[in-house]
PDB file of N, CA and C in Angstrom:
ATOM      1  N   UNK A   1     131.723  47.130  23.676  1.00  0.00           N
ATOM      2  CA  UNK A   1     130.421  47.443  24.232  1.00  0.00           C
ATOM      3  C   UNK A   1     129.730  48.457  23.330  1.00  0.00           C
ATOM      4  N   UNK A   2     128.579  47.729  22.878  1.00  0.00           N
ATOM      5  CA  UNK A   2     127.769  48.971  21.841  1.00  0.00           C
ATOM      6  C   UNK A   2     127.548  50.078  23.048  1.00  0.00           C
ATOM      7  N   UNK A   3     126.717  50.964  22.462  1.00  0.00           N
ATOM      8  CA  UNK A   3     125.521  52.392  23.593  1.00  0.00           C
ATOM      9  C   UNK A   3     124.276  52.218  22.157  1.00  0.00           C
ATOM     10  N   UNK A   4     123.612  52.095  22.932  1.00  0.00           N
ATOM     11  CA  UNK A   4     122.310  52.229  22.298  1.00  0.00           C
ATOM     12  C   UNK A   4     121.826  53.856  22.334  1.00  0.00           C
ATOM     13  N   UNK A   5     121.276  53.905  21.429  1.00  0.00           N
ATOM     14  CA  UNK A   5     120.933  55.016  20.822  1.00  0.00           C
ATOM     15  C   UNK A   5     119.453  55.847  20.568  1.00  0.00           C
ATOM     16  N   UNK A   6     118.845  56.349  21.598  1.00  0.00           N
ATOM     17  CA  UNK A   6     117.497  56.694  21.213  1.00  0.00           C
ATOM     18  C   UNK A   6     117.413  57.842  20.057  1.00  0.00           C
ATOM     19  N   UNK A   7     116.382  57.228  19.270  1.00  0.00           N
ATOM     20  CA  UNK A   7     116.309  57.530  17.943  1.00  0.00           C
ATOM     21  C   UNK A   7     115.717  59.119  18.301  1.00  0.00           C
ATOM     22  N   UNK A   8     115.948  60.458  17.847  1.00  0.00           N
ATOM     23  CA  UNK A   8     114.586  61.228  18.283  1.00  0.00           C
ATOM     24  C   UNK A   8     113.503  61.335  17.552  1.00  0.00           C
ATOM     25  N   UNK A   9     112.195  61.183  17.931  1.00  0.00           N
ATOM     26  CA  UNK A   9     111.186  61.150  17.219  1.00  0.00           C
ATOM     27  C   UNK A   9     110.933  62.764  16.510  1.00  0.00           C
ATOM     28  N   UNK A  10     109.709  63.104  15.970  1.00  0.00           N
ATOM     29  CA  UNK A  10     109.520  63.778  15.156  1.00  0.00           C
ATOM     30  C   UNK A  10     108.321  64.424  15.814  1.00  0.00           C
ATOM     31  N   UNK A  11     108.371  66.079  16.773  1.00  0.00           N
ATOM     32  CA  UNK A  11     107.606  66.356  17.333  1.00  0.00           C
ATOM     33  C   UNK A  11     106.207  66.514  16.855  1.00  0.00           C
ATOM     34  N   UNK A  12     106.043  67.308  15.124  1.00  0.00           N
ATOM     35  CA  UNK A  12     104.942  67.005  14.621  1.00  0.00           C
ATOM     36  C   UNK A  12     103.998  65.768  14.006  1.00  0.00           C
ATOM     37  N   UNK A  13     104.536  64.294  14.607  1.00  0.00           N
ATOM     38  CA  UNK A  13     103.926  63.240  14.426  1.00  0.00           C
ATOM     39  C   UNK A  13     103.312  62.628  15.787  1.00  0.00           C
ATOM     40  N   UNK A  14     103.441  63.799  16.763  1.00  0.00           N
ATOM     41  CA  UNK A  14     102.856  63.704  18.397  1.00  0.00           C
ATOM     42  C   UNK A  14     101.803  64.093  18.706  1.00  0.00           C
ATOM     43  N   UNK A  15     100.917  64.160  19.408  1.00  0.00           N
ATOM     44  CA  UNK A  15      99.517  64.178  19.924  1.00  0.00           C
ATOM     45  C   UNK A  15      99.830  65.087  21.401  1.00  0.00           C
ATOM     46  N   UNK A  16      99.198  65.743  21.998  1.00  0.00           N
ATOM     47  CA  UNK A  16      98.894  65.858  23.228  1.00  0.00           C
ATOM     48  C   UNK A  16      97.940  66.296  23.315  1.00  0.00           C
ATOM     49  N   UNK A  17      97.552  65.799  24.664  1.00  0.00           N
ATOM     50  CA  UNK A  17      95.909  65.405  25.055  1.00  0.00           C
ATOM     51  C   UNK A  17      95.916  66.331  26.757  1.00  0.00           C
ATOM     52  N   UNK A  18      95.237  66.950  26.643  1.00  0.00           N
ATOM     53  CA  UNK A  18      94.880  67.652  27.484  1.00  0.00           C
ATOM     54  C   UNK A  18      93.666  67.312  28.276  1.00  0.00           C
ATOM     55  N   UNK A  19      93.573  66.624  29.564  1.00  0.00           N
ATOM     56  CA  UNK A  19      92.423  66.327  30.276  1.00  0.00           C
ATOM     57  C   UNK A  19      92.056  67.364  31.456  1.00  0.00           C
ATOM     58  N   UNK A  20      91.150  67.643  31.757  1.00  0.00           N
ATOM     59  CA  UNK A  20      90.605  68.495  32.345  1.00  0.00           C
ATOM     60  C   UNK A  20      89.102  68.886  32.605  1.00  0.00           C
ATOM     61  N   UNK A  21      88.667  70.301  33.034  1.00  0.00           N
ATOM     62  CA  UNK A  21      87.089  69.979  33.342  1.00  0.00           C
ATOM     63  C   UNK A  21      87.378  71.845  33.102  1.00  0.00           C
ATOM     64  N   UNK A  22      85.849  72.276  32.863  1.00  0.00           N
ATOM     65  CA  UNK A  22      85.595  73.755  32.666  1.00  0.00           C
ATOM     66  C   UNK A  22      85.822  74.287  34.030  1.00  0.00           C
ATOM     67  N   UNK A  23      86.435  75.469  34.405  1.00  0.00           N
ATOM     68  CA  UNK A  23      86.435  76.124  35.600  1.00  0.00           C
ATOM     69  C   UNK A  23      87.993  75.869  36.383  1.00  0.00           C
ATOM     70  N   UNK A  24      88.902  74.984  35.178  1.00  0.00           N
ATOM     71  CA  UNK A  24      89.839  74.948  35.892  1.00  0.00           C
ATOM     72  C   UNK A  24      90.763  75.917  35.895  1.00  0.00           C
ATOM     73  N   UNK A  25      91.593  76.316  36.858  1.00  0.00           N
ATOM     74  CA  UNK A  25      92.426  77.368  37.003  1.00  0.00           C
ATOM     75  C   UNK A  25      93.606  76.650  36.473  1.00  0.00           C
ATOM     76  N   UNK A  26      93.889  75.229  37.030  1.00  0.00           N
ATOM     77  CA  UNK A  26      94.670  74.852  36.383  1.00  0.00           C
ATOM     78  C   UNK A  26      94.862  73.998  35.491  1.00  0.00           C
ATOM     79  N   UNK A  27      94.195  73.918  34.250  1.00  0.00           N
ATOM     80  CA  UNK A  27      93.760  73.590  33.156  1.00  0.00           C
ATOM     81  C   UNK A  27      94.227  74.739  32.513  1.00  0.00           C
ATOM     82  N   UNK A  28      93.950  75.919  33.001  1.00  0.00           N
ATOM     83  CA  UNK A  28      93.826  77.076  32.209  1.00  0.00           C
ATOM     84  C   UNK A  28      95.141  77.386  32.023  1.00  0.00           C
ATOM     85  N   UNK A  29      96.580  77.136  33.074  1.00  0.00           N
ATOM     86  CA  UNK A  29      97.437  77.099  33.331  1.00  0.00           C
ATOM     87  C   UNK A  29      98.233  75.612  32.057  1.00  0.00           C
ATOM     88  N   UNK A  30      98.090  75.055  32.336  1.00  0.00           N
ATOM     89  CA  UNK A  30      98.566  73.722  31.444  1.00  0.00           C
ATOM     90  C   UNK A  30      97.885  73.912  30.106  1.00  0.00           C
ATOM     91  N   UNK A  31      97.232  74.635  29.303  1.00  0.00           N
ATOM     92  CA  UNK A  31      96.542  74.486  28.259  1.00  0.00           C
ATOM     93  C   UNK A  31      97.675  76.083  27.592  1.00  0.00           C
ATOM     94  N   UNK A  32      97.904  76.758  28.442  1.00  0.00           N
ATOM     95  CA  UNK A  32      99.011  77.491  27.666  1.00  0.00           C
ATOM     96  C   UNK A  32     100.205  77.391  27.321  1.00  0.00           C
ATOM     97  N   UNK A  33     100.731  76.402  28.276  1.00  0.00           N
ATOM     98  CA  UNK A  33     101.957  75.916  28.526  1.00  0.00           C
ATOM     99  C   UNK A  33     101.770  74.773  26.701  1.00  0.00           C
ATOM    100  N   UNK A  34     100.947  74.128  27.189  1.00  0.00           N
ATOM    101  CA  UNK A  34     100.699  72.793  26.097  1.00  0.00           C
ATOM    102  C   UNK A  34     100.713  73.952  24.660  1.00  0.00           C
ATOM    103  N   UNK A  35      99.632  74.839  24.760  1.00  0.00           N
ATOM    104  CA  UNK A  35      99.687  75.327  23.532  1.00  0.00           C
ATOM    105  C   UNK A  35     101.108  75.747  22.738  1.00  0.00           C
ATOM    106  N   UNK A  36     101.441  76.649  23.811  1.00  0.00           N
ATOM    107  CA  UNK A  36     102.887  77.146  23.230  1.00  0.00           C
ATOM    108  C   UNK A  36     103.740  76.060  22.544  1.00  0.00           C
ATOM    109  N   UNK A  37     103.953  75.154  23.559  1.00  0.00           N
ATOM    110  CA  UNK A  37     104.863  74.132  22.690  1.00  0.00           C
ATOM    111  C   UNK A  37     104.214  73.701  21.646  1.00  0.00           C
ATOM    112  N   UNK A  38     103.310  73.140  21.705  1.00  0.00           N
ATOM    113  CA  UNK A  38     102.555  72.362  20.885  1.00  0.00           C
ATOM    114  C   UNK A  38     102.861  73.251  18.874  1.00  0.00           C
ATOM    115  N   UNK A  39     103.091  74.371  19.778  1.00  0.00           N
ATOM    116  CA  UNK A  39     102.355  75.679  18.459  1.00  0.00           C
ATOM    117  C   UNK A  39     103.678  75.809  17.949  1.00  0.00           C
ATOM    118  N   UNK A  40     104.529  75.793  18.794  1.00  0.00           N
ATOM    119  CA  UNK A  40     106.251  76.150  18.206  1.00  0.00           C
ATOM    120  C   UNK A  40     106.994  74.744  17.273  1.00  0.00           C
ATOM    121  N   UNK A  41     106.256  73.634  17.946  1.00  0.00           N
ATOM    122  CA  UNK A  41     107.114  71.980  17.768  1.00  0.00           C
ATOM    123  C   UNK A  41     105.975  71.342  16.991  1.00  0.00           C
ATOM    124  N   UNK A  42     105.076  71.953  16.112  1.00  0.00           N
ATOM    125  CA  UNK A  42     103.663  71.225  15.518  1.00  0.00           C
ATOM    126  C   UNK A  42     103.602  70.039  15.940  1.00  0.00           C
ATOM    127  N   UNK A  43     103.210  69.644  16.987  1.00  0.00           N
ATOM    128  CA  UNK A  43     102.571  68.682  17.451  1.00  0.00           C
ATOM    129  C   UNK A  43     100.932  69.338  17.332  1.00  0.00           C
ATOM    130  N   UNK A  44     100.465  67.940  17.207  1.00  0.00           N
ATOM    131  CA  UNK A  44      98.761  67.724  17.381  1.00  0.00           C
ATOM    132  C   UNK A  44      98.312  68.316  18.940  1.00  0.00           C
ATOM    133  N   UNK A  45      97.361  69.214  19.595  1.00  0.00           N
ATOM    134  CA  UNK A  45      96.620  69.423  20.715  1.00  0.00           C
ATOM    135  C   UNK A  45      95.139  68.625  19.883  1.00  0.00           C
ATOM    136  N   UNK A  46      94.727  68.405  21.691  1.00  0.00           N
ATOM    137  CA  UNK A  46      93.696  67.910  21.514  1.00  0.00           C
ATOM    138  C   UNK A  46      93.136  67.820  23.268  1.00  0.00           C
ATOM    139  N   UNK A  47      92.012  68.331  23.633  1.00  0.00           N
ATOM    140  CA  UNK A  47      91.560  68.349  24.763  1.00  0.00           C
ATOM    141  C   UNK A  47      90.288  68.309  24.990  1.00  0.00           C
ATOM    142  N   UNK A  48      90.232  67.351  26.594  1.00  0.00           N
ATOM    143  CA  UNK A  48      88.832  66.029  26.738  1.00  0.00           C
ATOM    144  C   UNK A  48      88.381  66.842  27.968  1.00  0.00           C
ATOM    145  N   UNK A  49      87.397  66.716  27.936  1.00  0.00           N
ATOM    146  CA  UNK A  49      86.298  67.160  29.248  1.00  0.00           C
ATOM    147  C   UNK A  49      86.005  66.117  29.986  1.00  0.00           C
ATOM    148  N   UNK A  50      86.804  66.004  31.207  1.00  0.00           N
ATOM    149  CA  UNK A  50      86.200  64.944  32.122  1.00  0.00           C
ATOM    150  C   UNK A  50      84.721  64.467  32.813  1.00  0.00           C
ATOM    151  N   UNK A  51      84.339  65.765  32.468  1.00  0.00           N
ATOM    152  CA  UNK A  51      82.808  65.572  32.577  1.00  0.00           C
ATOM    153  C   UNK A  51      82.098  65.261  32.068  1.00  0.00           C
ATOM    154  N   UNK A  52      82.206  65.180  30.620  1.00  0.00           N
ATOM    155  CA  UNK A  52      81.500  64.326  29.173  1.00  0.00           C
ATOM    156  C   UNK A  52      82.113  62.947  29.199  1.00  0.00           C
ATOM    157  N   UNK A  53      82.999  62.589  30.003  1.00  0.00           N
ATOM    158  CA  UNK A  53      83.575  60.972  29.867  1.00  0.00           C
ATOM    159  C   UNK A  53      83.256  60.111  31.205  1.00  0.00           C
ATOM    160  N   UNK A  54      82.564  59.612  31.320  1.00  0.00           N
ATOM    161  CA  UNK A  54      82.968  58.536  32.874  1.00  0.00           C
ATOM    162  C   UNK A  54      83.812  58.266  33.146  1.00  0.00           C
ATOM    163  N   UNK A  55      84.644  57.375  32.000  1.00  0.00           N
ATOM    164  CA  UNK A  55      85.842  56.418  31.899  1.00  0.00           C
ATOM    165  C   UNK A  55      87.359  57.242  32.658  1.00  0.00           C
ATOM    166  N   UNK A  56      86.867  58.468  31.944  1.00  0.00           N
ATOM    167  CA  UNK A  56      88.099  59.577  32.258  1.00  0.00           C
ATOM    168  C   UNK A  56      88.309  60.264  33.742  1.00  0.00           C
ATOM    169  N   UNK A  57      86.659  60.464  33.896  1.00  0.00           N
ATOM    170  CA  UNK A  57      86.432  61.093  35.053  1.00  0.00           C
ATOM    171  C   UNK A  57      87.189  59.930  36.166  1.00  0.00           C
ATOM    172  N   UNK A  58      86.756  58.710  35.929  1.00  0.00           N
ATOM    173  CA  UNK A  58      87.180  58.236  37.424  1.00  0.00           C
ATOM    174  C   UNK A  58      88.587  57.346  37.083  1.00  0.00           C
ATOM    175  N   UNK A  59      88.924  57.308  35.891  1.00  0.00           N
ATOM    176  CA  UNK A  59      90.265  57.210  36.124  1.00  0.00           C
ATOM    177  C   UNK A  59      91.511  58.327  36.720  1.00  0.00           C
ATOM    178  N   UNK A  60      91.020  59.959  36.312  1.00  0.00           N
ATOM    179  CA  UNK A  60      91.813  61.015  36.290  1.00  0.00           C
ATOM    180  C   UNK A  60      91.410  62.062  37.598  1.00  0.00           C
ATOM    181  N   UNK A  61      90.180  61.967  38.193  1.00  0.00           N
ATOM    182  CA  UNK A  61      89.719  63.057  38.320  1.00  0.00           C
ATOM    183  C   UNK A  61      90.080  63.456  39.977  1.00  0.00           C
ATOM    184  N   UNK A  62      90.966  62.542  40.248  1.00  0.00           N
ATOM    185  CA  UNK A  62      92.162  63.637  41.280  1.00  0.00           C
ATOM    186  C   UNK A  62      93.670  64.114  40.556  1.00  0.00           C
ATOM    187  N   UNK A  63      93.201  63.856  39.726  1.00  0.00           N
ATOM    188  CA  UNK A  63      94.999  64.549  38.913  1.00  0.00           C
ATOM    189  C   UNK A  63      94.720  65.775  38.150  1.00  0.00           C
ATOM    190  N   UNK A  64      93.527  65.941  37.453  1.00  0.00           N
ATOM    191  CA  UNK A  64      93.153  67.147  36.657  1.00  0.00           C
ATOM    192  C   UNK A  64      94.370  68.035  37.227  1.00  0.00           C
ATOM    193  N   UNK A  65      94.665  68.640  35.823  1.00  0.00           N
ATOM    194  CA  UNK A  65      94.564  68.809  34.712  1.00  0.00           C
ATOM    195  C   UNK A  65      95.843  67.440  34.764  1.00  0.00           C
ATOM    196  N   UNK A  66      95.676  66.513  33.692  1.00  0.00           N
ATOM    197  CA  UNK A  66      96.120  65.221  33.105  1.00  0.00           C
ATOM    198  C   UNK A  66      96.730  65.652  31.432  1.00  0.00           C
ATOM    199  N   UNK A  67      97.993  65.189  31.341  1.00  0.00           N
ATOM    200  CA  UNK A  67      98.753  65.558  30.224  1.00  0.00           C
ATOM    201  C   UNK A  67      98.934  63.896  29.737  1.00  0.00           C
ATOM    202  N   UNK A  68      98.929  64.026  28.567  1.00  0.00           N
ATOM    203  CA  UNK A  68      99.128  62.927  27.786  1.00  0.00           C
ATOM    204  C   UNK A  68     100.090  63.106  26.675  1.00  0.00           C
ATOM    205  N   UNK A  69     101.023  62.334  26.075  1.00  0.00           N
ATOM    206  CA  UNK A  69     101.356  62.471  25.293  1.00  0.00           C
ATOM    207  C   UNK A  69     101.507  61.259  24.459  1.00  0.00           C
ATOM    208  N   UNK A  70     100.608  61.185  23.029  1.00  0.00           N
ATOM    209  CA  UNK A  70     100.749  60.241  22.700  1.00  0.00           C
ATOM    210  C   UNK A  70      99.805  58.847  22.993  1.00  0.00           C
ATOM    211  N   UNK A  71      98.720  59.152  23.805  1.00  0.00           N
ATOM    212  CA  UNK A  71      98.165  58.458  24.790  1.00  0.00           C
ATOM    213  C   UNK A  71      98.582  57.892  25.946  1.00  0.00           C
ATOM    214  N   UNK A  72      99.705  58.280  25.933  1.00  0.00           N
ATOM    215  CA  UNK A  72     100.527  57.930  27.638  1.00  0.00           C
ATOM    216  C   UNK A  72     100.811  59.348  28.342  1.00  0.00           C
ATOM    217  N   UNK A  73     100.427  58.575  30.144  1.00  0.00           N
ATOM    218  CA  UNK A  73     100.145  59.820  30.883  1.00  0.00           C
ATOM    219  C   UNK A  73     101.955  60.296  30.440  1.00  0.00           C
ATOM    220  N   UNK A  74     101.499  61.347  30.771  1.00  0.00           N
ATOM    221  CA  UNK A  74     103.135  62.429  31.034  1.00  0.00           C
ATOM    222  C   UNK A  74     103.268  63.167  31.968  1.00  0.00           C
ATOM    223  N   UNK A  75     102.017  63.751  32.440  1.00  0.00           N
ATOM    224  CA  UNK A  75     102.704  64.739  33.873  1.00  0.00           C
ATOM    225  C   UNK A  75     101.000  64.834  34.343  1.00  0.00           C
ATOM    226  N   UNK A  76     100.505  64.969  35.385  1.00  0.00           N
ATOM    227  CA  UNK A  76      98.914  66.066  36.167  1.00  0.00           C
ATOM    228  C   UNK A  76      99.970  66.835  36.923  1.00  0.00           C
ATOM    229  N   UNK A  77      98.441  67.876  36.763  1.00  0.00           N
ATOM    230  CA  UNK A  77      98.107  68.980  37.917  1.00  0.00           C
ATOM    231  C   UNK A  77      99.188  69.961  37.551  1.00  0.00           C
ATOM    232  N   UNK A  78     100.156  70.036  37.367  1.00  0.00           N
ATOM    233  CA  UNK A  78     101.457  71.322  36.443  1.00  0.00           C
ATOM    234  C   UNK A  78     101.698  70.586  35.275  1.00  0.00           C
ATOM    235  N   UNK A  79     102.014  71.700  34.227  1.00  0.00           N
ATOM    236  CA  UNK A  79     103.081  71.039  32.946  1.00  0.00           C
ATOM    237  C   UNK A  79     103.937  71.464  32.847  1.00  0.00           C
ATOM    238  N   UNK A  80     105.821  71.184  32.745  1.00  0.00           N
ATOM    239  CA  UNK A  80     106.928  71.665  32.942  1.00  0.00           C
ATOM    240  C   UNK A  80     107.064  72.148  31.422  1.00  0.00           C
ATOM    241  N   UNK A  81     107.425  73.071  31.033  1.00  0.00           N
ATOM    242  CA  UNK A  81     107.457  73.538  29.445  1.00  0.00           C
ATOM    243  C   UNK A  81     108.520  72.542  28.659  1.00  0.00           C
ATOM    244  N   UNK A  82     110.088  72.600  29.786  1.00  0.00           N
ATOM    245  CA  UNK A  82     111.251  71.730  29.222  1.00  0.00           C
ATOM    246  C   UNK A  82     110.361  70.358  29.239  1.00  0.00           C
ATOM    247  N   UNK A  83     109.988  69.782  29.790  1.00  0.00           N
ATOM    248  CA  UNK A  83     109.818  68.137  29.916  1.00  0.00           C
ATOM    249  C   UNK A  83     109.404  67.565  29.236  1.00  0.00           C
ATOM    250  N   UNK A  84     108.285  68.730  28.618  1.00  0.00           N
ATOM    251  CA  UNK A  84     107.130  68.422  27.606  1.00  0.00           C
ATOM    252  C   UNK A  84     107.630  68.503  26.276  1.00  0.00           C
ATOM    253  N   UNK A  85     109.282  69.272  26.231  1.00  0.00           N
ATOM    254  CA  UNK A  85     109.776  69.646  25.239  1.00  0.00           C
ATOM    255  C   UNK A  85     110.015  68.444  24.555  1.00  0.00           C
ATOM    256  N   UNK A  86     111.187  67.566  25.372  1.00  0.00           N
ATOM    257  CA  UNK A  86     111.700  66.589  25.521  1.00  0.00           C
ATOM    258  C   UNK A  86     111.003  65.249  25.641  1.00  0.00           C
ATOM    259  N   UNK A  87     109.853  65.232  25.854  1.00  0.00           N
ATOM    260  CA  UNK A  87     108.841  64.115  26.018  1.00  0.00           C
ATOM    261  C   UNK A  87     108.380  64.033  24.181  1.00  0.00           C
ATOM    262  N   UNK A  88     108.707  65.641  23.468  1.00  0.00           N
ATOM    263  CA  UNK A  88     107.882  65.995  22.248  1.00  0.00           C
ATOM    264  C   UNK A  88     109.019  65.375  21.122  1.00  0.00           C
ATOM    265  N   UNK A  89     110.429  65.282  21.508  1.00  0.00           N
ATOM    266  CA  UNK A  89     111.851  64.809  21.143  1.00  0.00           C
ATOM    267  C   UNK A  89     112.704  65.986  20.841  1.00  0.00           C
ATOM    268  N   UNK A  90     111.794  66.856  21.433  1.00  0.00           N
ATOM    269  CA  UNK A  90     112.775  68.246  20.826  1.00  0.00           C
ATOM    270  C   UNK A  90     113.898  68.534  21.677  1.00  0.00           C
TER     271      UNK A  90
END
């Protein structure tokens, strides 16, 4: 019996996308969390204003703050620091 083997990716060839709207408390909360890792594991940040997007707004806009990684959702409304670690392959 083989075991398959997940390869780990390479945290600075990752993206995270930060969705959210101005005035959030918890945006403000998930955008430090994101930074830190982001800043320690060079991954790419990058963060969208749900209010400049339609598309975003009414796909997301009971989950704000919306984590992406990669363009796939990963976590709303909290960001776990470990999860995000591990979502990053670290």
């Amino acid at each position: 019996m083989s075991l398959l083997r997940r390869e780990k990716k390479n945290p600075a060839e990752s993206t995270v996308t930060l969705i959210g709207k101005p005035g959030c408390h918890l945006c403000d909360e998930a955008r430090t969390v994101i930074l830190k890792v982001t800043g320690e594991l060079g991954a790419a940040f990058e963060e969208k204003d749900i209010l400049q997007d339609e598309a975003l707004y009414e796909k997301y806009w009971e989950q704000i703050p919306v984590t992406l990684v990669d363009g796939r959702q990963h976590d709303f409304w909290r960001v776990d620091e470990k999860r995000l670690r591990t979502a990053l392959g670290a």
